[in-house]
PDB file of N, CA and C in Angstrom:
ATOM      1  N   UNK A   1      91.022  31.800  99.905  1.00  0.00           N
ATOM      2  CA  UNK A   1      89.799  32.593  99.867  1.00  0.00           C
ATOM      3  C   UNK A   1      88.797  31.973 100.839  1.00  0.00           C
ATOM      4  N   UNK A   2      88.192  32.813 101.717  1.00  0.00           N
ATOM      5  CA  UNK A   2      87.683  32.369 102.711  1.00  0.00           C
ATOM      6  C   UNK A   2      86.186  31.449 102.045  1.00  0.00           C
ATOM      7  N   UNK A   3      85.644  30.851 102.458  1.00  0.00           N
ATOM      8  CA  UNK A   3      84.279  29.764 102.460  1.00  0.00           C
ATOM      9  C   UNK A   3      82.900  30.909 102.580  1.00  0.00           C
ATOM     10  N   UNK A   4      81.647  30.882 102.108  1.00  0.00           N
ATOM     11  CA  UNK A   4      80.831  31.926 102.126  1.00  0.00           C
ATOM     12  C   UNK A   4      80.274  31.551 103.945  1.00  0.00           C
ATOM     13  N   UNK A   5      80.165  30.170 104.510  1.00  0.00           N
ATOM     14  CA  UNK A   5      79.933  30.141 105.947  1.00  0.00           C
ATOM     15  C   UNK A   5      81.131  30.664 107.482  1.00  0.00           C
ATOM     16  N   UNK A   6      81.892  31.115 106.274  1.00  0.00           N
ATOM     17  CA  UNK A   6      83.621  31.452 107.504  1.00  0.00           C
ATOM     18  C   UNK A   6      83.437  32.537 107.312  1.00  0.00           C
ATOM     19  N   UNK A   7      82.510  33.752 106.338  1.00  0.00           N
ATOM     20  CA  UNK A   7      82.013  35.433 106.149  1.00  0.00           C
ATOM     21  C   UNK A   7      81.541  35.274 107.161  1.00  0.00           C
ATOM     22  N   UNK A   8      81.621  36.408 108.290  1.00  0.00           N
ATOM     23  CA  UNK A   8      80.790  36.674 109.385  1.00  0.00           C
ATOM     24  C   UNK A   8      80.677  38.663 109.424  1.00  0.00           C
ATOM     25  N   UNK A   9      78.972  38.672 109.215  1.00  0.00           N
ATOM     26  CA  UNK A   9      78.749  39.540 108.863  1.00  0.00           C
ATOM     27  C   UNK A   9      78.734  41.268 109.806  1.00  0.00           C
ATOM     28  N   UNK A  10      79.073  41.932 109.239  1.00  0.00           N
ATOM     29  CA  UNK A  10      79.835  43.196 110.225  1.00  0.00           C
ATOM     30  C   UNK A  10      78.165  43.849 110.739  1.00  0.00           C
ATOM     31  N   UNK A  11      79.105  43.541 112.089  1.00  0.00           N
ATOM     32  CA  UNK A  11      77.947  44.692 113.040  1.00  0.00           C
ATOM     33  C   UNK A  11      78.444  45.915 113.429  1.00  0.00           C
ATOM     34  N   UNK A  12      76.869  46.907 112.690  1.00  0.00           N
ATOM     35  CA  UNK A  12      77.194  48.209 112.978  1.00  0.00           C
ATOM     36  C   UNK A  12      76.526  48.476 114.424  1.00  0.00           C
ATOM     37  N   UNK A  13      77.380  49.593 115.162  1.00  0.00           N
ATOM     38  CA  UNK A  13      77.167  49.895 116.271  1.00  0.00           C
ATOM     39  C   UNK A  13      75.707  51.109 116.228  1.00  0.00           C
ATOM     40  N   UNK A  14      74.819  50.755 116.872  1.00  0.00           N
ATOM     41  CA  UNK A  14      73.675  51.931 116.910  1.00  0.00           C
ATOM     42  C   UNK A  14      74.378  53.363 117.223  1.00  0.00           C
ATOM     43  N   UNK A  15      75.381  53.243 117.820  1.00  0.00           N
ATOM     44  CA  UNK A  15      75.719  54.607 117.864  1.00  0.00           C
ATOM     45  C   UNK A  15      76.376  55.709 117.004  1.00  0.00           C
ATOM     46  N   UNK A  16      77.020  54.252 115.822  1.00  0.00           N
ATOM     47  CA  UNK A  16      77.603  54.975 114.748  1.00  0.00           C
ATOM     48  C   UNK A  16      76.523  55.343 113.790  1.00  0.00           C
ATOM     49  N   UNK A  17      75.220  54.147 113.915  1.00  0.00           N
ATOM     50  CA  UNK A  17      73.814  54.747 112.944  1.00  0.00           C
ATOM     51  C   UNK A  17      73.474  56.352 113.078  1.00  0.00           C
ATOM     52  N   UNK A  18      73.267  56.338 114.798  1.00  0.00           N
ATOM     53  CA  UNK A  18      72.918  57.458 115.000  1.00  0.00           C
ATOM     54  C   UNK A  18      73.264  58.940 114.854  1.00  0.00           C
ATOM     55  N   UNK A  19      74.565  58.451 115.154  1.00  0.00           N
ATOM     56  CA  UNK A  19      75.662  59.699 114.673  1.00  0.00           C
ATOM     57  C   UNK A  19      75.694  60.040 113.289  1.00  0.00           C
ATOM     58  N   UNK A  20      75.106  58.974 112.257  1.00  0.00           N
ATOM     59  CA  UNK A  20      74.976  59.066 110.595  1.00  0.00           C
ATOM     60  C   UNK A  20      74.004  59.768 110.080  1.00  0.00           C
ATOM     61  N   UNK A  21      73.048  59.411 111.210  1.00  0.00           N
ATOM     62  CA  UNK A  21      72.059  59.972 110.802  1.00  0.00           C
ATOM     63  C   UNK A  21      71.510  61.242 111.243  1.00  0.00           C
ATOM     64  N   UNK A  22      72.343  61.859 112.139  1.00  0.00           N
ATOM     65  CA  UNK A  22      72.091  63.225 112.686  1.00  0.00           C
ATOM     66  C   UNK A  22      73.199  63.962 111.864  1.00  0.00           C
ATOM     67  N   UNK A  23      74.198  63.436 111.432  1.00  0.00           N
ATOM     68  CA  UNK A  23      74.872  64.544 110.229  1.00  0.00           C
ATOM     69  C   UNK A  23      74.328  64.739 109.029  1.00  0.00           C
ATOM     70  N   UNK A  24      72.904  63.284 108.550  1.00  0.00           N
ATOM     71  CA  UNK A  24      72.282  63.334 107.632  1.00  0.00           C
ATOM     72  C   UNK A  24      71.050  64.645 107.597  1.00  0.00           C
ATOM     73  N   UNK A  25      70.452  64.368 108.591  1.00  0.00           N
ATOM     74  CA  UNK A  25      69.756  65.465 108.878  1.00  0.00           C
ATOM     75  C   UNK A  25      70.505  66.926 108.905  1.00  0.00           C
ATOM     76  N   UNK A  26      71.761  66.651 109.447  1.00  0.00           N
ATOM     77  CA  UNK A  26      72.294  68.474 109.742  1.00  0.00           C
ATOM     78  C   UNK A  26      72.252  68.914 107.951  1.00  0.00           C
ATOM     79  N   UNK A  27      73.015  68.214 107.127  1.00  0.00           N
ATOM     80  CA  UNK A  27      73.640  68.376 106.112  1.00  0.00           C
ATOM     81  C   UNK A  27      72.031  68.682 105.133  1.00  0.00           C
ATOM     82  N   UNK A  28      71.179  68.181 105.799  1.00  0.00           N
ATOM     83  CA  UNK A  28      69.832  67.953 104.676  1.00  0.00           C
ATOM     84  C   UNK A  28      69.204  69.552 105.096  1.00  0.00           C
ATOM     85  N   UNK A  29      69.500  69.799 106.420  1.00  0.00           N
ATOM     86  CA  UNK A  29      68.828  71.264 106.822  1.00  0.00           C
ATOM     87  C   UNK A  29      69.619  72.429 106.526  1.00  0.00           C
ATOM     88  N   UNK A  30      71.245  72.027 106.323  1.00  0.00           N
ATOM     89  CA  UNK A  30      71.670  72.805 105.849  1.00  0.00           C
ATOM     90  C   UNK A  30      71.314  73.140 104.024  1.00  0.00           C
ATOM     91  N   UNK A  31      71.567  72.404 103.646  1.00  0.00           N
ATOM     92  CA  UNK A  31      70.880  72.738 102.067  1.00  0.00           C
ATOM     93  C   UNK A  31      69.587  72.880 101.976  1.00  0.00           C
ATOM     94  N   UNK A  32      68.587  73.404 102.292  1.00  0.00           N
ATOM     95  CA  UNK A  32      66.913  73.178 102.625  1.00  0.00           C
ATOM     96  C   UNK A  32      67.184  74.664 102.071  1.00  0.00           C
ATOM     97  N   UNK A  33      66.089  74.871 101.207  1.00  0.00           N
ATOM     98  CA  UNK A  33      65.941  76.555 101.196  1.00  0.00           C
ATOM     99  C   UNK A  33      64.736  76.846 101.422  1.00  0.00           C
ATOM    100  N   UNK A  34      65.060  78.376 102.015  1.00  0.00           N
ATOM    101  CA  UNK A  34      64.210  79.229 102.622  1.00  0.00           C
ATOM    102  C   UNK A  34      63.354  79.725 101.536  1.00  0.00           C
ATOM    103  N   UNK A  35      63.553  80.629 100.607  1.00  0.00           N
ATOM    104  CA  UNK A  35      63.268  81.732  99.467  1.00  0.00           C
ATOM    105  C   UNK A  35      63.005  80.959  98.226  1.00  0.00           C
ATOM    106  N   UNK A  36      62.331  80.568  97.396  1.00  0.00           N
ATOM    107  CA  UNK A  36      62.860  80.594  95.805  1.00  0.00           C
ATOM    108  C   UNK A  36      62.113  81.534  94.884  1.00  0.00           C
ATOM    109  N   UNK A  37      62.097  82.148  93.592  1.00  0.00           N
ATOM    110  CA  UNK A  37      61.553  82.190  92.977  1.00  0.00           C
ATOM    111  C   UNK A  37      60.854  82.092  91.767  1.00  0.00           C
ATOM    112  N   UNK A  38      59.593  82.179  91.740  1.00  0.00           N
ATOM    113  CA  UNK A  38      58.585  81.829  90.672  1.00  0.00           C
ATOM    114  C   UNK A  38      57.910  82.971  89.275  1.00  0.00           C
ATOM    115  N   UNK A  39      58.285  82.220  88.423  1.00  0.00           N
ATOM    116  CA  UNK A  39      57.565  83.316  87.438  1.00  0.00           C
ATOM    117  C   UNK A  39      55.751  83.906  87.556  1.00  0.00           C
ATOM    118  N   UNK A  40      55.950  85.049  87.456  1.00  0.00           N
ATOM    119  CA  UNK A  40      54.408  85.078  87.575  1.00  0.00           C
ATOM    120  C   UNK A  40      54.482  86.718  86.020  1.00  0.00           C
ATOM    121  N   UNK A  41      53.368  86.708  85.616  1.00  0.00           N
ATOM    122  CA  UNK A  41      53.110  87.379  84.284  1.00  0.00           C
ATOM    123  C   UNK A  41      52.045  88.161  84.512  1.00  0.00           C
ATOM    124  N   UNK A  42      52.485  89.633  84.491  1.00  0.00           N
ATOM    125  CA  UNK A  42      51.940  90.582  84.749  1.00  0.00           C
ATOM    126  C   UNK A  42      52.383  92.014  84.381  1.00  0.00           C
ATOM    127  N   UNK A  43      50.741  91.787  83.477  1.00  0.00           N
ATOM    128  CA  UNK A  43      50.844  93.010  82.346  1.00  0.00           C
ATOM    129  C   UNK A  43      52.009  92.563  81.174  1.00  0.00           C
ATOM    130  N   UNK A  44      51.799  91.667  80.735  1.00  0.00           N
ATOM    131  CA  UNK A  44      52.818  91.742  79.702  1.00  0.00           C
ATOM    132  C   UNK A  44      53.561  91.488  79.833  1.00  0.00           C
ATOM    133  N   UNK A  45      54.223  91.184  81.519  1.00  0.00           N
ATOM    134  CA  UNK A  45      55.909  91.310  81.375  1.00  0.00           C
ATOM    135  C   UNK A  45      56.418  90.181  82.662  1.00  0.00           C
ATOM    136  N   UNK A  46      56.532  89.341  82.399  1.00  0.00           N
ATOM    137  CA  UNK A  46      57.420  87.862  83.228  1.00  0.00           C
ATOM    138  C   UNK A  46      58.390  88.771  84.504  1.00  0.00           C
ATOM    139  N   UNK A  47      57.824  88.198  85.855  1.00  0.00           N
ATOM    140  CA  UNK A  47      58.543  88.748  86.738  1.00  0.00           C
ATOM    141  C   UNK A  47      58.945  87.684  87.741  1.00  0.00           C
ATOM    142  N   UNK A  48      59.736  87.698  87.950  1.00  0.00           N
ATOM    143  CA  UNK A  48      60.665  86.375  89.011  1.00  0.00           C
ATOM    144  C   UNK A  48      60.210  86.887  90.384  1.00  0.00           C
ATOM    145  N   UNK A  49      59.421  86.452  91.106  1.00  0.00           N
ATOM    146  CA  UNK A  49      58.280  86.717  92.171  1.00  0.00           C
ATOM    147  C   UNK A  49      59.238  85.552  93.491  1.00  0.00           C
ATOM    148  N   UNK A  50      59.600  86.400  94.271  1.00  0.00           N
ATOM    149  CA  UNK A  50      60.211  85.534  95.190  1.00  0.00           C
ATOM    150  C   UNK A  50      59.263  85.436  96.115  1.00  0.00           C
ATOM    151  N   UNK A  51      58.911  83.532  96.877  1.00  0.00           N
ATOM    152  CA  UNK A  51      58.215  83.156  97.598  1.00  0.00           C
ATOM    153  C   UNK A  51      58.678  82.448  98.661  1.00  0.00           C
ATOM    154  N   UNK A  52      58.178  82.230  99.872  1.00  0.00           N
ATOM    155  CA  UNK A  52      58.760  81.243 100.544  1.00  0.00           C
ATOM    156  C   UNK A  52      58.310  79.913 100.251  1.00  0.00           C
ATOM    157  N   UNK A  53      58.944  79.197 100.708  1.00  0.00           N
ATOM    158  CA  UNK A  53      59.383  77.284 100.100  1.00  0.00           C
ATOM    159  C   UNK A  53      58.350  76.735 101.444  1.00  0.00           C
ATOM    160  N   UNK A  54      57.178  76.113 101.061  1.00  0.00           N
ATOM    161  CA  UNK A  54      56.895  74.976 101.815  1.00  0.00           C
ATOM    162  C   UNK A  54      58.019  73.955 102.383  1.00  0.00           C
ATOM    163  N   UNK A  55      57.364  73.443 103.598  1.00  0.00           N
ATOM    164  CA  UNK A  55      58.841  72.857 104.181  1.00  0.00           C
ATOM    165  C   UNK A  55      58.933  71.656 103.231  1.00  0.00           C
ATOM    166  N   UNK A  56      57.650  70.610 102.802  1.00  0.00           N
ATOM    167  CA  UNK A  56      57.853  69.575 102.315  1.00  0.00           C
ATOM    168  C   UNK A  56      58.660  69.523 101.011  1.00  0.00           C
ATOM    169  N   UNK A  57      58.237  71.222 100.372  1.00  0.00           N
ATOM    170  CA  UNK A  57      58.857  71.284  98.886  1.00  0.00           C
ATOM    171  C   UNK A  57      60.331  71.661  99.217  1.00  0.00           C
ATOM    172  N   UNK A  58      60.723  72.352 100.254  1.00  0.00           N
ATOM    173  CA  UNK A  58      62.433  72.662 101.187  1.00  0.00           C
ATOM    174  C   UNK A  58      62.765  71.342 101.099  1.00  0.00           C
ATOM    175  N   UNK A  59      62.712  70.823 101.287  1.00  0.00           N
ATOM    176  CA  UNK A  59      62.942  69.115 101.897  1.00  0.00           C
ATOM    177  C   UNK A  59      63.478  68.186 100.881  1.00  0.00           C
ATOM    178  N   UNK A  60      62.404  68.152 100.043  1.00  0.00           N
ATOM    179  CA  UNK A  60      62.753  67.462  98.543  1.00  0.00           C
ATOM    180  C   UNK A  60      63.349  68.106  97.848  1.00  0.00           C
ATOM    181  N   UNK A  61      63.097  69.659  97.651  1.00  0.00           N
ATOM    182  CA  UNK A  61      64.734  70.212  96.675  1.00  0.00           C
ATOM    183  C   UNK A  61      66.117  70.119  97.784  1.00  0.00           C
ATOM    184  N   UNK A  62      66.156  69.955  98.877  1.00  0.00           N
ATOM    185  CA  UNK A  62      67.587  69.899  99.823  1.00  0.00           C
ATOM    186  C   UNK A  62      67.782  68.282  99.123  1.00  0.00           C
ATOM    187  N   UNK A  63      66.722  67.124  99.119  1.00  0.00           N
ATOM    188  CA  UNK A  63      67.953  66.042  99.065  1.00  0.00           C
ATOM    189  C   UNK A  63      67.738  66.080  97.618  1.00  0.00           C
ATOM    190  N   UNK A  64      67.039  66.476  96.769  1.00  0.00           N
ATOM    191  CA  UNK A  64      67.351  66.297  95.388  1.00  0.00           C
ATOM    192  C   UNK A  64      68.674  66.855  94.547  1.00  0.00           C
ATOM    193  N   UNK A  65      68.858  68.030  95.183  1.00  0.00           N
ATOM    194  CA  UNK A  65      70.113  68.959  95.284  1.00  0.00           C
ATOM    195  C   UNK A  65      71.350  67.678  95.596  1.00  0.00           C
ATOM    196  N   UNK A  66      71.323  67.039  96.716  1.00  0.00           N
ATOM    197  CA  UNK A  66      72.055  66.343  97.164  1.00  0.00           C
ATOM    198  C   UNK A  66      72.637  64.792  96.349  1.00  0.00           C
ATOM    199  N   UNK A  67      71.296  64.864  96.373  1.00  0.00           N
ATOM    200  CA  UNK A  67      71.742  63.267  95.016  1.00  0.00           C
ATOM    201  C   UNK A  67      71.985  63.769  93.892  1.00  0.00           C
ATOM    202  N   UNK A  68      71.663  64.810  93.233  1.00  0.00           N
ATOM    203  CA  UNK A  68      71.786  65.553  91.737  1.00  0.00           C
ATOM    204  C   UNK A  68      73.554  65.572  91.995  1.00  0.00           C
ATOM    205  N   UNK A  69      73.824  66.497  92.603  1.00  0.00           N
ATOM    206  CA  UNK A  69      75.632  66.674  92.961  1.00  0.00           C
ATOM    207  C   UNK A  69      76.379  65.545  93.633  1.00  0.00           C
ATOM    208  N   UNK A  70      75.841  65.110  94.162  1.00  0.00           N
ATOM    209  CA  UNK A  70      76.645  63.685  94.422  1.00  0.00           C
ATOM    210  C   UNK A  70      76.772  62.630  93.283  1.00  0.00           C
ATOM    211  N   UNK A  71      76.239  62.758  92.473  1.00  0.00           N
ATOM    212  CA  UNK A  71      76.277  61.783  91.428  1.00  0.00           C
ATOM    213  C   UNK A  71      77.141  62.704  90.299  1.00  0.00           C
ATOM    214  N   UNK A  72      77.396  64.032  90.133  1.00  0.00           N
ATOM    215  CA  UNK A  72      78.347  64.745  89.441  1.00  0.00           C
ATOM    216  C   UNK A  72      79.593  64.607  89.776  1.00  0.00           C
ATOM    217  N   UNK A  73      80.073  63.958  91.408  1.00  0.00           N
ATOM    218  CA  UNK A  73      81.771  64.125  91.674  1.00  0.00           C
ATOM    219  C   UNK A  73      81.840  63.124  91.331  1.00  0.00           C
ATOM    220  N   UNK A  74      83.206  63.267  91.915  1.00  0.00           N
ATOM    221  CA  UNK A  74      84.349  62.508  90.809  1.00  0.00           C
ATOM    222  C   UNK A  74      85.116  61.307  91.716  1.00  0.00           C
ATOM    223  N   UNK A  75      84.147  60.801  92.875  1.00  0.00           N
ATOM    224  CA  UNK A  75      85.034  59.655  93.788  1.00  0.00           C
ATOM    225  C   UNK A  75      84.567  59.027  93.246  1.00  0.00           C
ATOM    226  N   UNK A  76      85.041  57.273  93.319  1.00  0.00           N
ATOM    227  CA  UNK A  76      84.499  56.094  93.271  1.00  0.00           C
ATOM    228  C   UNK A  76      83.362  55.783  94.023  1.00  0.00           C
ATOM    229  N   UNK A  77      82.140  55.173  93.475  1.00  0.00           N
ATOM    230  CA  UNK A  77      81.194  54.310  94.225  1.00  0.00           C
ATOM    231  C   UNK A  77      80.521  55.729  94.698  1.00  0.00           C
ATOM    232  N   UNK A  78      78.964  55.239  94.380  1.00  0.00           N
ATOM    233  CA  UNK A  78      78.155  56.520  95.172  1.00  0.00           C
ATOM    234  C   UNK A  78      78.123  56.340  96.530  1.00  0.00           C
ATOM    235  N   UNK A  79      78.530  55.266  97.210  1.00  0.00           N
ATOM    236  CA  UNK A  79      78.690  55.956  98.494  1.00  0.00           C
ATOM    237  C   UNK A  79      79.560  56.824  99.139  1.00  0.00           C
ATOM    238  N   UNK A  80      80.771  56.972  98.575  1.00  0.00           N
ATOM    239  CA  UNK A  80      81.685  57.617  99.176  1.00  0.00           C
ATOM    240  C   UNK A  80      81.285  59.430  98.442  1.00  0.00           C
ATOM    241  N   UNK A  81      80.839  59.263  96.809  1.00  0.00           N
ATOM    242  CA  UNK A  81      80.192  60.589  96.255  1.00  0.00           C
ATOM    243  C   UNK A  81      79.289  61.064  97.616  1.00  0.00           C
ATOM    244  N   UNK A  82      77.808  60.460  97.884  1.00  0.00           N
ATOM    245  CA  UNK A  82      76.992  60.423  98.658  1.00  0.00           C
ATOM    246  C   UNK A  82      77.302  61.411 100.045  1.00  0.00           C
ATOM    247  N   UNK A  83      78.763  60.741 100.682  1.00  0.00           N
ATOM    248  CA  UNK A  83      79.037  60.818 101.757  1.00  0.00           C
ATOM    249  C   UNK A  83      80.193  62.227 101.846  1.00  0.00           C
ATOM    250  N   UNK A  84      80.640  62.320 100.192  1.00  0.00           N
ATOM    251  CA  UNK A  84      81.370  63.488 100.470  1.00  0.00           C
ATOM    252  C   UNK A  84      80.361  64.572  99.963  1.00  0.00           C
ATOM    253  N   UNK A  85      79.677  64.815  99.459  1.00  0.00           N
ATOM    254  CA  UNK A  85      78.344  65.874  99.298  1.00  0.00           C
ATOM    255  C   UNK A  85      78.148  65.994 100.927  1.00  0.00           C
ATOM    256  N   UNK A  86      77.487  65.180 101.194  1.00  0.00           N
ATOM    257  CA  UNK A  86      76.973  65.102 102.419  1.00  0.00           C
ATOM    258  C   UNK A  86      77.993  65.699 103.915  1.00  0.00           C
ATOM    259  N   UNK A  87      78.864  65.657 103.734  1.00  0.00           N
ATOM    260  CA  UNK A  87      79.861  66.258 104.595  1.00  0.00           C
ATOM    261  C   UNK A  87      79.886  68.077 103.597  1.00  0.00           C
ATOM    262  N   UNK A  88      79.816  68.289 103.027  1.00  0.00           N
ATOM    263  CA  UNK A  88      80.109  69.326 102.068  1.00  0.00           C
ATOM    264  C   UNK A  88      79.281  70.087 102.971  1.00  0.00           C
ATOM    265  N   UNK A  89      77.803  70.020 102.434  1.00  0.00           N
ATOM    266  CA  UNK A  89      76.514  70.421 103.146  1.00  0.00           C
ATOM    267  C   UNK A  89      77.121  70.816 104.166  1.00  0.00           C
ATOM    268  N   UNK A  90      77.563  69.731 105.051  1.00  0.00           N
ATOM    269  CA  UNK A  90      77.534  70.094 106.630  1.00  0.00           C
ATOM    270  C   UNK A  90      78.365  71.200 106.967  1.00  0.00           C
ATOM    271  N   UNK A  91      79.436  71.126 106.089  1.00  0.00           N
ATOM    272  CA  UNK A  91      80.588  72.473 106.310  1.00  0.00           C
ATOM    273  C   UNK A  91      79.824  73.531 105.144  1.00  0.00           C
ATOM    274  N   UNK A  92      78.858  73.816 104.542  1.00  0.00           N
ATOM    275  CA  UNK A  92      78.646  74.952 104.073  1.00  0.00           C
ATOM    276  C   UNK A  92      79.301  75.394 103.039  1.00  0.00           C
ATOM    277  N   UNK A  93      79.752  74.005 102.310  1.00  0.00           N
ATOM    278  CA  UNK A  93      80.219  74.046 100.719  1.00  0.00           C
ATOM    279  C   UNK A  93      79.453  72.968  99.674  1.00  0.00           C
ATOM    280  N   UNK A  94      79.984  72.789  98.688  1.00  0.00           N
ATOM    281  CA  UNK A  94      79.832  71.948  97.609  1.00  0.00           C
ATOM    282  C   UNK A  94      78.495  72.902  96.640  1.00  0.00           C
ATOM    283  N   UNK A  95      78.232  71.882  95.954  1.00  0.00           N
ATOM    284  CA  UNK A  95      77.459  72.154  94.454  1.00  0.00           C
ATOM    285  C   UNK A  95      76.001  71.970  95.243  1.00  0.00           C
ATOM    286  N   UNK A  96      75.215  71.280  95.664  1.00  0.00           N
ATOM    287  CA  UNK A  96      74.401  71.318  97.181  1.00  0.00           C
ATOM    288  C   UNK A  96      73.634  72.791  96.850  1.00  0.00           C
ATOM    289  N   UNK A  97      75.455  73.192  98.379  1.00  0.00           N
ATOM    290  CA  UNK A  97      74.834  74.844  99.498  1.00  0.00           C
ATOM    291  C   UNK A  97      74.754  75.843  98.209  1.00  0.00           C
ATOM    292  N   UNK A  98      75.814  75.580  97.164  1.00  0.00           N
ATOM    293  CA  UNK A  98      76.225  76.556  96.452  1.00  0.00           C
ATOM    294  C   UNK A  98      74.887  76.833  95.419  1.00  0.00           C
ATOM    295  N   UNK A  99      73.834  75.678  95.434  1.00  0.00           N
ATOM    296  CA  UNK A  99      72.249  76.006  94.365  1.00  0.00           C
ATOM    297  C   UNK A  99      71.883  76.484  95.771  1.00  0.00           C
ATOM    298  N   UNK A 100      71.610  76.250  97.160  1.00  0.00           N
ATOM    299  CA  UNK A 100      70.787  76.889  97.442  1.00  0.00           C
ATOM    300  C   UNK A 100      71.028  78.084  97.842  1.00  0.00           C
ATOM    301  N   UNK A 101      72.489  78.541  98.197  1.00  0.00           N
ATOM    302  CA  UNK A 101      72.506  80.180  98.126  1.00  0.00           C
ATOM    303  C   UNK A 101      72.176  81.054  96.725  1.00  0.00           C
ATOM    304  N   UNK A 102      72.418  80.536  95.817  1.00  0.00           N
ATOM    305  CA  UNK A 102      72.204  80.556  94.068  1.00  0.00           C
ATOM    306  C   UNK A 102      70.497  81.434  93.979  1.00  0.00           C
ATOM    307  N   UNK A 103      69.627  80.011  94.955  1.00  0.00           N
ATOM    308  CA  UNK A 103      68.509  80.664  95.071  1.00  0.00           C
ATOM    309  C   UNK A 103      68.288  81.440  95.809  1.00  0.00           C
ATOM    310  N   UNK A 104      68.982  81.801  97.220  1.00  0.00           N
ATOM    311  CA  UNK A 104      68.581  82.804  97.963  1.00  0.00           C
ATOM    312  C   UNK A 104      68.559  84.305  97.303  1.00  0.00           C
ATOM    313  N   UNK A 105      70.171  84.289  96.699  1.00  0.00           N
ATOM    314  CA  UNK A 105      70.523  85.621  96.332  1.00  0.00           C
ATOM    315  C   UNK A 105      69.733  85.817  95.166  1.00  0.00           C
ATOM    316  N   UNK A 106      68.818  84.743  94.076  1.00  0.00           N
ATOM    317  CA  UNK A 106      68.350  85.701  93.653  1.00  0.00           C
ATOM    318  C   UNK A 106      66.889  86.077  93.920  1.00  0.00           C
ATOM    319  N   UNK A 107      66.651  85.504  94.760  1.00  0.00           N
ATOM    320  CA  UNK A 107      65.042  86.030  95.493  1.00  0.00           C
ATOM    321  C   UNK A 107      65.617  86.928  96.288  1.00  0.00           C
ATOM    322  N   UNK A 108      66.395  87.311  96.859  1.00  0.00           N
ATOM    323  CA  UNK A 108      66.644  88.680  97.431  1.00  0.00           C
ATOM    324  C   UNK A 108      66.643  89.563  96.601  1.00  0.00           C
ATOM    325  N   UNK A 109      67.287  89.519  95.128  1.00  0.00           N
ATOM    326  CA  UNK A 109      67.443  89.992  94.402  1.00  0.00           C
ATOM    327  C   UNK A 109      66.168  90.746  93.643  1.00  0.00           C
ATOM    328  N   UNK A 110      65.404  90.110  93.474  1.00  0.00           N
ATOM    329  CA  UNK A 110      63.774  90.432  92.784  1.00  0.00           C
ATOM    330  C   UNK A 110      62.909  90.805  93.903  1.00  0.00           C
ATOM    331  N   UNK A 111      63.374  91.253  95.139  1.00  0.00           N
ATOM    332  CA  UNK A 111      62.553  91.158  96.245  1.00  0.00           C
ATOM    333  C   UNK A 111      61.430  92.541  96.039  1.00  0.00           C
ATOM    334  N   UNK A 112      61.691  93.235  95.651  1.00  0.00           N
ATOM    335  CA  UNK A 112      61.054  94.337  94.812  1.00  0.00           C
ATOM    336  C   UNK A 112      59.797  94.090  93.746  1.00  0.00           C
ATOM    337  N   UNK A 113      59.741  92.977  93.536  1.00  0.00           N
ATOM    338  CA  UNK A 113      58.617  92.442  93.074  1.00  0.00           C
ATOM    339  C   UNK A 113      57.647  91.365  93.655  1.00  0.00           C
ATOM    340  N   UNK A 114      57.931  91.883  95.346  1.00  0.00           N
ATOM    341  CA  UNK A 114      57.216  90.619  96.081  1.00  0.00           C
ATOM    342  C   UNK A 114      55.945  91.014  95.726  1.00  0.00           C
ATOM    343  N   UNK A 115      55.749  92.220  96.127  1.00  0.00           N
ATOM    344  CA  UNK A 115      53.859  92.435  95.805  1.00  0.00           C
ATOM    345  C   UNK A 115      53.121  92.218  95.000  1.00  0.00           C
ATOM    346  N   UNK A 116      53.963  91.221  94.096  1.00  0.00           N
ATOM    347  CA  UNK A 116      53.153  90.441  92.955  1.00  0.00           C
ATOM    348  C   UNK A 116      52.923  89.139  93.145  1.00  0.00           C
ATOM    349  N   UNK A 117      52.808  88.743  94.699  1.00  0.00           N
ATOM    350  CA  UNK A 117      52.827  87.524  95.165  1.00  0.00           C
ATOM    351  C   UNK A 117      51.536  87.062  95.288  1.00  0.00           C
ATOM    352  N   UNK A 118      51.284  85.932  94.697  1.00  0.00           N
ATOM    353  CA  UNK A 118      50.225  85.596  94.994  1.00  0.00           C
ATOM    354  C   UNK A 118      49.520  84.920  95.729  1.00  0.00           C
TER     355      UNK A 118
END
């Protein structure tokens, strides 16, 4: 078993950072939603009022989405969970894309009650 001064510690290449971190971003813009909607109460009667998403509030439900479902699969070690979400996103699958189309379709869906937007 090697000595803790004979460990010599692994260098990552900036280019592999970079490349990590531009699939991080793709995968984070791919799950970002556009649409959600909000209850609003009028006349008596609860209506699912579809709005558009501030980018900052897009942003934080894309990676919350992301860590929420990455911590539901089923690999070893959250990094490799982490990293297979995160590839998911990028191809336009997993538990992720699949809440934020979830929300698109149904703010398309209620879109008939936009004029109750406030």
């Amino acid at each position: 078993m090697p000595r803790r001064a004979e460990i010599q510690p692994r260098q990552i290449e900036p280019d592999a950072v970079h490349g990590s971190v531009l699939v991080a971003q793709q995968a984070v813009k791919s799950v970002t939603p556009v649409l959600e909607v909000r209850s609003r109460r009028v006349g008596g009667a609860n209506y699912q009022v579809p709005i558009e998403v501030p980018q900052r509030r897009a942003r934080t439900l894309a990676l919350r989405w992301i860590v929420q479902n990455a911590r539901e699969r089923r690999e070893k070690g959250m990094s490799a969970k982490l990293a297979g979400e995160l590839m998911d996103a990028l191809n336009q699958q997993g538990g992720a894309y699949k809440k934020k189309d979830d929300i698109y379709r149904m703010a398309q869906a209620n879109k008939a009650f936009a004029h109750y937007r406030w």
